[in-house]
Protein backbone atom coordinates (compact mmCIF):
# COMPACT_ATOMS: atom_id res chain seq x y z
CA UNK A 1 -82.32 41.90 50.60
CA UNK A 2 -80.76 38.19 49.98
CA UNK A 3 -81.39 35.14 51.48
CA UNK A 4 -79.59 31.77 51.96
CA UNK A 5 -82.18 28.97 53.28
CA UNK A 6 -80.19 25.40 54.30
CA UNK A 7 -82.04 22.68 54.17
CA UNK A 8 -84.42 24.22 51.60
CA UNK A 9 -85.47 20.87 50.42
CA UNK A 10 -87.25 20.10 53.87
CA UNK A 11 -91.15 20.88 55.36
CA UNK A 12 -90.08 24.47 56.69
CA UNK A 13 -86.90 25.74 54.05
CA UNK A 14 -89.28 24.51 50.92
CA UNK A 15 -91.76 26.60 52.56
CA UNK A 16 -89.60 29.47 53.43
CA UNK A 17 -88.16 29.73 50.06
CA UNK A 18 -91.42 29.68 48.52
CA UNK A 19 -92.49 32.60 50.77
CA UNK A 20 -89.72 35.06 50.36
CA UNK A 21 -89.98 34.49 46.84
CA UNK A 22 -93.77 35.47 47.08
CA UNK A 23 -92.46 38.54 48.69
CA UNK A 24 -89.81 39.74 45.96
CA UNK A 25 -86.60 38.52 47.89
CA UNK A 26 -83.34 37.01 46.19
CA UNK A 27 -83.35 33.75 47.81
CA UNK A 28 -80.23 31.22 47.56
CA UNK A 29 -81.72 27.25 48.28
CA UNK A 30 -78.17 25.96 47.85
CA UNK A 31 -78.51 21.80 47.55
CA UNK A 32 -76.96 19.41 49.90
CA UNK A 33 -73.14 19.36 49.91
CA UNK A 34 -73.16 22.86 47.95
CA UNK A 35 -69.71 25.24 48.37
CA UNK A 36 -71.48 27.97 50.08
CA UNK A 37 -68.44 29.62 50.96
CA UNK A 38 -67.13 31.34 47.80
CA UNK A 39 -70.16 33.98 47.71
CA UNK A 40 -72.21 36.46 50.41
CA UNK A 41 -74.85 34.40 51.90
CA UNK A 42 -76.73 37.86 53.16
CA UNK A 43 -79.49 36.46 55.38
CA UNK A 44 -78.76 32.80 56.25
CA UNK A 45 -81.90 30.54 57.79
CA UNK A 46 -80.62 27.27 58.68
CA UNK A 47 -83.63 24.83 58.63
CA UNK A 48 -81.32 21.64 58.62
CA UNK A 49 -82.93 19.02 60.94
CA UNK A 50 -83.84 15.55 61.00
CA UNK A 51 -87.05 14.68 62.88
CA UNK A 52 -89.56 11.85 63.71
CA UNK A 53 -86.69 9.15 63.05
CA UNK A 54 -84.03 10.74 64.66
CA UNK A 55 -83.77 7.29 66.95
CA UNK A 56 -82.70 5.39 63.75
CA UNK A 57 -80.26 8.06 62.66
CA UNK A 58 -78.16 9.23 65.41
CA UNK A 59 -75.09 10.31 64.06
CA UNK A 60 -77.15 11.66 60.97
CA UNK A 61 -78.71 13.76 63.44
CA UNK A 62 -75.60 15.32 65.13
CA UNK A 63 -74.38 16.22 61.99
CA UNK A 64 -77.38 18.07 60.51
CA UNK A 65 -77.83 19.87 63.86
CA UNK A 66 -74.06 20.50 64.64
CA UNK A 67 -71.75 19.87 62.20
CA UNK A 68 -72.75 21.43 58.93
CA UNK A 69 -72.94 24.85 61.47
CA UNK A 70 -69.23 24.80 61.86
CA UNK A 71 -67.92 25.92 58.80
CA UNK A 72 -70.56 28.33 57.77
CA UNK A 73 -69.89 29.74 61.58
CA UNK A 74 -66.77 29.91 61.29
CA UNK A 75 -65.83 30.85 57.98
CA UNK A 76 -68.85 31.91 56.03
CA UNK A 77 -69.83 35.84 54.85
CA UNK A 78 -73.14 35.98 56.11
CA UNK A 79 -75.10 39.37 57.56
CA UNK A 80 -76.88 37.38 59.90
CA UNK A 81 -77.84 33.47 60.96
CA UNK A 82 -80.55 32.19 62.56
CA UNK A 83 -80.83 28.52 63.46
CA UNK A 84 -83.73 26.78 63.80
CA UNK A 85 -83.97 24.72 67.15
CA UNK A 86 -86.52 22.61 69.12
CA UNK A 87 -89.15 23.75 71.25
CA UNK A 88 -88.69 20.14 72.52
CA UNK A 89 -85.73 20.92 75.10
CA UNK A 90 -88.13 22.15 77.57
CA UNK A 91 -89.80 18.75 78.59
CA UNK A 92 -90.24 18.44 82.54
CA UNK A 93 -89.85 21.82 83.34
CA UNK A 94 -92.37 24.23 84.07
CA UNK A 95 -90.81 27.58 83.27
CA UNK A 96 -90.42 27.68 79.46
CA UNK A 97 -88.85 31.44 79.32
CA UNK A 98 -86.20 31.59 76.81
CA UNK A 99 -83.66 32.30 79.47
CA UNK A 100 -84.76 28.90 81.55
CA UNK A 101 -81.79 26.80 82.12
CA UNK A 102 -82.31 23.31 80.49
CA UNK A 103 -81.85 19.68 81.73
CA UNK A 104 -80.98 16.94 79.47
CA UNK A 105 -80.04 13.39 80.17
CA UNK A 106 -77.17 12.10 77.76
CA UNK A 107 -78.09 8.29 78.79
CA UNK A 108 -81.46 8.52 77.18
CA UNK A 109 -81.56 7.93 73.62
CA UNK A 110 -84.66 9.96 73.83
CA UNK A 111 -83.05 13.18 74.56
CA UNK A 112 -80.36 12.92 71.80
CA UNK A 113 -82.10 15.11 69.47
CA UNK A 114 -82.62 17.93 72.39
CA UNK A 115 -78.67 17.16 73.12
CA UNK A 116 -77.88 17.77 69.16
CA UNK A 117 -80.05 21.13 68.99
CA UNK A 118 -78.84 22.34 72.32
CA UNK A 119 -75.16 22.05 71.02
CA UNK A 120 -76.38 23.79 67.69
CA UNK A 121 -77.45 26.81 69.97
CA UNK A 122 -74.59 26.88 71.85
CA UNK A 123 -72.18 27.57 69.00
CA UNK A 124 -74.60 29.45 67.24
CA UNK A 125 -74.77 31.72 70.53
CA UNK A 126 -70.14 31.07 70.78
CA UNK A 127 -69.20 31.94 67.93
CA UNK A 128 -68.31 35.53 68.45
CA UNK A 129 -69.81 36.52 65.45
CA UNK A 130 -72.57 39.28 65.36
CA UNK A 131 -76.40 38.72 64.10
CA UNK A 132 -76.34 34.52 64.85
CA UNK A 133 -80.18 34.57 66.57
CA UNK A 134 -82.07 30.90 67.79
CA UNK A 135 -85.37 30.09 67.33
CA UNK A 136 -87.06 27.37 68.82
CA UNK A 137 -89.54 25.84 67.49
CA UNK A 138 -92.85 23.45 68.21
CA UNK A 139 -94.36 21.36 66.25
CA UNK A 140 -94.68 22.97 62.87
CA UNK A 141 -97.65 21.36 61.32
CA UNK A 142 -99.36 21.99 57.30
CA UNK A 143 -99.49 20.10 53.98
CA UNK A 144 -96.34 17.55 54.61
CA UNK A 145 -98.42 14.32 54.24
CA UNK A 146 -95.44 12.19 53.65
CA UNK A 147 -94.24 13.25 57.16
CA UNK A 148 -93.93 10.48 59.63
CA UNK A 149 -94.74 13.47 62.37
CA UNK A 150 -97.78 12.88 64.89
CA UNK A 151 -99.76 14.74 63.06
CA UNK A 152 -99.20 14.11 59.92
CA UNK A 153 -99.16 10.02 60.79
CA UNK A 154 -102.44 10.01 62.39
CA UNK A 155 -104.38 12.49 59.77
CA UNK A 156 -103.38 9.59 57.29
CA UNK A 157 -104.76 6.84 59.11
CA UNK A 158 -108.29 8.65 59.96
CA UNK A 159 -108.44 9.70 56.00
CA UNK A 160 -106.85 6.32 54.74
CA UNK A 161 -107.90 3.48 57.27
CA UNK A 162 -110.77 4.97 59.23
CA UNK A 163 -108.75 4.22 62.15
CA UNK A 164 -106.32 6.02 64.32
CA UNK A 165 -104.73 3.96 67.30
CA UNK A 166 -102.93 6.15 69.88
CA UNK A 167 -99.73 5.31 71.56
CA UNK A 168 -100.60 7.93 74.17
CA UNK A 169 -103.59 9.33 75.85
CA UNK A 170 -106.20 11.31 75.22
CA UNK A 171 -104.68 13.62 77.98
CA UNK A 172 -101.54 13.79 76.08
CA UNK A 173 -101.10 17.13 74.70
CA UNK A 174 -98.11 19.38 72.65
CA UNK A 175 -98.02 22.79 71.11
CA UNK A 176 -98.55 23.18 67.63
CA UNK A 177 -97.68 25.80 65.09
CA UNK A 178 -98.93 26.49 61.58
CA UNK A 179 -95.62 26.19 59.13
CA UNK A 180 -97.21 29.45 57.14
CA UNK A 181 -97.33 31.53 60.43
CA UNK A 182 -93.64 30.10 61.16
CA UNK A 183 -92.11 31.40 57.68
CA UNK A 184 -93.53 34.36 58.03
CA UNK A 185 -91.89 35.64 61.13
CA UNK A 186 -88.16 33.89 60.84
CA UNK A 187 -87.21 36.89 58.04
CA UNK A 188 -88.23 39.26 60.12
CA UNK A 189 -86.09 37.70 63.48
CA UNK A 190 -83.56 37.12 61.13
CA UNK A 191 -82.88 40.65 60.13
CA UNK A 192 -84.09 42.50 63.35
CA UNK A 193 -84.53 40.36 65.97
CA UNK A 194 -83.76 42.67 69.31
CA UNK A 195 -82.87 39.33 71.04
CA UNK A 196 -80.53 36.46 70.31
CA UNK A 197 -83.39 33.03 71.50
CA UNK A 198 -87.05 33.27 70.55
CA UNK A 199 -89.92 30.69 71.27
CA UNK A 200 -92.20 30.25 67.93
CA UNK A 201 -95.20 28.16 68.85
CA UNK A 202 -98.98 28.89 69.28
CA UNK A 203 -98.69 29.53 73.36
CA UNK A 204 -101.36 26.95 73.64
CA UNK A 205 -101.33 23.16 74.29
CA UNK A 206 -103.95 21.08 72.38
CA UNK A 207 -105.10 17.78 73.37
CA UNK A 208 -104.81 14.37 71.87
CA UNK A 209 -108.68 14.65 72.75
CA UNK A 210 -109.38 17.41 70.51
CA UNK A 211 -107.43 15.67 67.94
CA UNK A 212 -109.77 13.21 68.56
CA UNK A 213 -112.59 14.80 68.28
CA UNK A 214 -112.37 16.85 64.75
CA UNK A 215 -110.81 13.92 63.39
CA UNK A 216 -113.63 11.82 63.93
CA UNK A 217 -116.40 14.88 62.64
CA UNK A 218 -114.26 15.20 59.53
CA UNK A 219 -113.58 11.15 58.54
CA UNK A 220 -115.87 9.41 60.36
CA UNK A 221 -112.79 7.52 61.74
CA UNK A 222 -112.93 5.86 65.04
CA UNK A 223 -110.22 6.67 67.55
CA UNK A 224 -108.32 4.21 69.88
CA UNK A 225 -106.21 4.26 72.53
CA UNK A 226 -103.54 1.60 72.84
CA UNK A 227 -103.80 -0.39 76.00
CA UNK A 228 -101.22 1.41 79.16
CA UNK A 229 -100.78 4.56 76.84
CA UNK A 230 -99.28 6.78 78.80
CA UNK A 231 -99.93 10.72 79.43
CA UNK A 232 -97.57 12.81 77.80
CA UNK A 233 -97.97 16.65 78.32
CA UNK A 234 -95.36 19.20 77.29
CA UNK A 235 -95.34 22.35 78.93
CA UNK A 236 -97.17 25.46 77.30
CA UNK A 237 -94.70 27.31 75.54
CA UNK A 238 -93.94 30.73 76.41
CA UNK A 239 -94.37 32.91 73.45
CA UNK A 240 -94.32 36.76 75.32
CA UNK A 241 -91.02 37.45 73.26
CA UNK A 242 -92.53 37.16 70.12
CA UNK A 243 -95.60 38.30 70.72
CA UNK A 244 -94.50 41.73 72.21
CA UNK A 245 -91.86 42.35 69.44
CA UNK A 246 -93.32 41.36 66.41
CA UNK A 247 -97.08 40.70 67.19
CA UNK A 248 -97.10 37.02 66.27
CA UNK A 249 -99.91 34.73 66.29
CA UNK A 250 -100.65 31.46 65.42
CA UNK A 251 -103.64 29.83 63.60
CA UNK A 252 -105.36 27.18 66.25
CA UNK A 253 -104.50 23.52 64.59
CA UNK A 254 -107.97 22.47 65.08
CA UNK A 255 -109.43 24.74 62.98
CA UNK A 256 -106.82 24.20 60.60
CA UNK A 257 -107.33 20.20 60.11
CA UNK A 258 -110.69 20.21 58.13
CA UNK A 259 -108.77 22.39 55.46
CA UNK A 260 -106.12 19.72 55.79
CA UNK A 261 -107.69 16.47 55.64
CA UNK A 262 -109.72 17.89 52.58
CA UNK A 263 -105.86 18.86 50.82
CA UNK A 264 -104.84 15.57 51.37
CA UNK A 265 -107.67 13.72 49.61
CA UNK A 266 -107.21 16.03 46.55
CA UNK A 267 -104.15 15.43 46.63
CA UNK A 268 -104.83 11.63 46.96
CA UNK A 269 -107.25 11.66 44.21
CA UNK A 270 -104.78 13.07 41.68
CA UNK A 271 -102.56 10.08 42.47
């Protein structure tokens, strides 16, 4: 069985490729600007996606999340696509089914990356051509300490500074999902996924409180909150779909940071 992965230089494709190779697969990481048109792509994950500084690049995020799709849509000899999207389009509502219609605000520069992903799904889910599946994703979280994500940013600053200021509250809370767990299941949506959207998250919301909490027993850091931080709480993601097809879990990401923060200072150490 073959493989293409776009965007295999990323957190998720450099993760995925490492995986299926684990796992005996032929696996394609074509770079940037690559023809990928002259040859059978088999299997094709798109993991193309710019993230925490998607506000600064705005038209580089339209055309990792839309544009390079359009070709390899349209023309391209694949067996199947998936395309990875954003569990992020389901802010303010309550129902986060896979079939929920969305709501998006094109005047907020906040909801341009939601926009971007929303229009990758749609001519994923267009394009007439059989075996293009979605997945949306949350926050994928592991060893990607040069990540500007939450996460990633405030891990840093408890190992680094002994200090972590939050921008939100300790109420504040977000679904997160462990990037092993993630690569593990996208092959097997990719080549038999029974439905064409699937939710890939944990199913659980953890707190910027928790955070807190492990991240101060692990440093010794001391946690602030920035003066009028407001409360920011995504809805718990629905992950039935996945669950009842393939039996997915997730690892809990508290559990997971001790394991983390100790990676990071060896890798720290070696530097």
């Amino acid at each position: 069985m073959n493989y293409t992965v776009l965007g295999a230089s990323g957190f998720i494709g450099s993760h995925l490729v490492r995986w299926l190779e684990s796992q005996g697969f032929a696996c394609w990481a074509p770079e940037r600007g690559a023809d990928v048109m002259g040859r059978p792509l088999g299997h094709v994950i798109d993991c193309i996606g710019v993230t925490a500084d998607f506000r600064r690049r705005p038209f580089e995020t339209v055309r990792a999340h839309v544009c390079s799709l359009l070709d390899i849509l349209e023309k391209a000899n694949f067996a199947s696509l998936l395309y990875l999207s954003t569990t992020r389009i389901y802010s303010g509502l309550e129902d986060t089914h896979e079939d929920q219609p969305l709501r998006v605000d094109p005047a907020s520069g906040d909801d341009l990356y939601d926009i971007s992903k929303i229009m990758g799904e749609s001519i994923c889910l267009s394009s007439g051509r059989a075996q293009v599946r979605v997945v949306r994703l949350s926050n994928v979280y592991g060893q990607d300490f040069s990540s500007e994500n939450f996460l990633t940013s405030i891990l840093r600053d408890a190992v680094d500074k002994k200090q972590v200021v939050l921008r939100t509250s300790l109420d504040s809370q977000k679904d997160y999902v462990a990037v092993n767990d993630v690569v593990r299941l996208l092959p097997q949506i990719a080549c038999s996924g029974r439905q064409r959207i699937y939710n890939v998250a944990s199913g659980v919301n953890t707190s910027h409180r928790e955070l807190a909490d492990v991240l101060e027993t692990a440093t010794g850091c001391r946690v602030q909150v920035a003066d009028r931080s407001p409360t920011v709480r995504f809805p718990p993601i629905s992950i039935e779909r996945v669950r009842q097809e393939f039996g997915f879990s997730s690892s809990c990401v508290v559990d997971s940071i001790p394991d983390l923060i100790a990676e990071y200072k060896r890798r720290s150490l070696r530097t």
